[in-house]
C-alpha atoms as a PDB file:
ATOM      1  CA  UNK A   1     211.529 301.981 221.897  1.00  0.00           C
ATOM      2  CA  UNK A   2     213.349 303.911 219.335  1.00  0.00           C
ATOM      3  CA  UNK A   3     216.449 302.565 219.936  1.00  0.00           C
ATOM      4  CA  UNK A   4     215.306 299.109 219.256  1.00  0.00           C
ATOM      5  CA  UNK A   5     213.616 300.443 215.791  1.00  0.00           C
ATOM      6  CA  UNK A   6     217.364 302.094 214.711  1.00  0.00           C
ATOM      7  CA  UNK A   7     218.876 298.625 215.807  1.00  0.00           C
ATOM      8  CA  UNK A   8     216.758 296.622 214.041  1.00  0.00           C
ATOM      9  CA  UNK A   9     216.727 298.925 210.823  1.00  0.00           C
ATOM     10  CA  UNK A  10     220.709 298.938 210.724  1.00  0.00           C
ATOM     11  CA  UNK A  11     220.504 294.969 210.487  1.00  0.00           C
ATOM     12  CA  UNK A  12     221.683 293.805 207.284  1.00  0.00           C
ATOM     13  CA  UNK A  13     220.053 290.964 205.691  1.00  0.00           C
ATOM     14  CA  UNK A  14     221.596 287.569 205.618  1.00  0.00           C
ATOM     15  CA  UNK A  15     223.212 286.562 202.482  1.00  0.00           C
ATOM     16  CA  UNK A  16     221.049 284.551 199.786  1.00  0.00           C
ATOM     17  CA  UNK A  17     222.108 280.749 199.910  1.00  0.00           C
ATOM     18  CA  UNK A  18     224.572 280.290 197.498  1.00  0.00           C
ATOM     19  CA  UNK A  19     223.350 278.084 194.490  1.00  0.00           C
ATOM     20  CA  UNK A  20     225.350 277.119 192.032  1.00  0.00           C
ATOM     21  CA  UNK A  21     226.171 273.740 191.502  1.00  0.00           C
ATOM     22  CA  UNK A  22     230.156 272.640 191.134  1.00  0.00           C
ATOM     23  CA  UNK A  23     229.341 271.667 187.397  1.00  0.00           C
ATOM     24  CA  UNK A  24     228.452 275.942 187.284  1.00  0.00           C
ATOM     25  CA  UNK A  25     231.544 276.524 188.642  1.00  0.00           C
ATOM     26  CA  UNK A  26     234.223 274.176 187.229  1.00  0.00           C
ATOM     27  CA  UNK A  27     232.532 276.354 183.812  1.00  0.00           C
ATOM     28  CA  UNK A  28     232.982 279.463 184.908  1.00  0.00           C
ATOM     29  CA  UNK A  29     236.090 278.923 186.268  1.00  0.00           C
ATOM     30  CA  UNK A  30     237.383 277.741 183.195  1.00  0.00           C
ATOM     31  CA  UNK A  31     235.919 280.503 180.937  1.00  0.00           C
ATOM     32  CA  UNK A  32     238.198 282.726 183.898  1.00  0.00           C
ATOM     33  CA  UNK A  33     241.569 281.079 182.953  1.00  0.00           C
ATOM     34  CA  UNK A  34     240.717 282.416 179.439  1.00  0.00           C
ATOM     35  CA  UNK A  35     239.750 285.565 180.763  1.00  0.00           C
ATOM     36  CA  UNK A  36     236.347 285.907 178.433  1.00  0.00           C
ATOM     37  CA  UNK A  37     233.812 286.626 180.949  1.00  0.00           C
ATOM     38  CA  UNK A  38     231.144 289.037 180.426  1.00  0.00           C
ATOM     39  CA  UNK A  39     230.690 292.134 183.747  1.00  0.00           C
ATOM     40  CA  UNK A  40     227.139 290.325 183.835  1.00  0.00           C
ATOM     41  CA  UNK A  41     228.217 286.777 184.168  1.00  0.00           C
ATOM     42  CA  UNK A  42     231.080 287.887 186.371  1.00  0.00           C
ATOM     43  CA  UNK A  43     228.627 289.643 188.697  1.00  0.00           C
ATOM     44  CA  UNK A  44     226.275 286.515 188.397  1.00  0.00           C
ATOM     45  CA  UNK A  45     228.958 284.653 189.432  1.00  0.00           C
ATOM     46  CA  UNK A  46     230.138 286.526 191.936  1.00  0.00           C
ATOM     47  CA  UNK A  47     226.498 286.223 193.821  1.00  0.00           C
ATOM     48  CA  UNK A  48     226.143 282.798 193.142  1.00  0.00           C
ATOM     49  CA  UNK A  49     229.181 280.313 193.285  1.00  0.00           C
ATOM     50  CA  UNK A  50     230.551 278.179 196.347  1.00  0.00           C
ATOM     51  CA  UNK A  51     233.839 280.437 196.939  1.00  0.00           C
ATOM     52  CA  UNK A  52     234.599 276.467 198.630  1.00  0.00           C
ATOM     53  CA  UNK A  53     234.192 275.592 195.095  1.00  0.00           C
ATOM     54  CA  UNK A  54     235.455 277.931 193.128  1.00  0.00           C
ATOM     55  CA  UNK A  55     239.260 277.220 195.029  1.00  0.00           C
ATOM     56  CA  UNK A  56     239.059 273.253 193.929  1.00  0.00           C
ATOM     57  CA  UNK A  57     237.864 273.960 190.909  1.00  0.00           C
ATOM     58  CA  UNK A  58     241.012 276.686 190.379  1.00  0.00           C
ATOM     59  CA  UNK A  59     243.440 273.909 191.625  1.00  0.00           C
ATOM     60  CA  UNK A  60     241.826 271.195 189.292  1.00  0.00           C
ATOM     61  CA  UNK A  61     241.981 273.782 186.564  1.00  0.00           C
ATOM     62  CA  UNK A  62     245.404 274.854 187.211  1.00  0.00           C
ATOM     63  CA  UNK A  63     246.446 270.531 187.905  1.00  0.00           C
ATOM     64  CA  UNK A  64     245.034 269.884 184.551  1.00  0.00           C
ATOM     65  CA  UNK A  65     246.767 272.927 182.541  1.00  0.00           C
ATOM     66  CA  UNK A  66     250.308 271.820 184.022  1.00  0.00           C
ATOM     67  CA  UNK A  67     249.772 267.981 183.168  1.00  0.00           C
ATOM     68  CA  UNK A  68     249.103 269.141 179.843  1.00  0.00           C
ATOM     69  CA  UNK A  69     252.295 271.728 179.035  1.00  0.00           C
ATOM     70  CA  UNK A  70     254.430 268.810 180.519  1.00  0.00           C
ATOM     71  CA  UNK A  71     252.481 266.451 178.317  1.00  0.00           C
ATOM     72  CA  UNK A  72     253.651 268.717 175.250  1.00  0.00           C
ATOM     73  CA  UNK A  73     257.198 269.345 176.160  1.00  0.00           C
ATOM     74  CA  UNK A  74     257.908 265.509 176.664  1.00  0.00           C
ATOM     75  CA  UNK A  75     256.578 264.886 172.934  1.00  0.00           C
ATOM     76  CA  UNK A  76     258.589 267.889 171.617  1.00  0.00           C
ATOM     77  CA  UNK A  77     261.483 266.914 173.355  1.00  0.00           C
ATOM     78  CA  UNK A  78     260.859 263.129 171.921  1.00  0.00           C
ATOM     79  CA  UNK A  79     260.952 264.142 168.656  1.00  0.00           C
END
């Protein structure tokens, strides 16, 4: 009977669900690619985003910062 107590007492719990919507994390990924995040919201984060979501978001984030330096070097090469 005691065994069953110690394996049942080394169980971890299961995670919490994650919550965040993708709205949450398209923000908080692009507070990241300025790098101001505060340890709290970084922790919230961290507990709470999609890590599905946070990659797309990333790739958006990093699709939409390239289409805009290539943006800016065609018009100051135009000029």
């Amino acid at each position: 009977m005691d065994e069953q107590v110690d394996e049942q007492a080394g169980e971890q719990p299961m995670p919490a669900a994650r919550k965040a919507s993708f709205g949450a994390t398209l923000k908080a990924v692009f507070w990241s690619f300025f790098g101001i995040r505060k340890r709290s919201d970084y922790e919230r984060d961290a507990a709470n985003l999609n890590p599905v979501h946070v990659v797309i978001a990333a790739l958006i984030g990093v699709a939409l910062f390239i289409g805009v330096l290539v943006m800016l070097v065609r018009i100051a090469v135009a000029k």
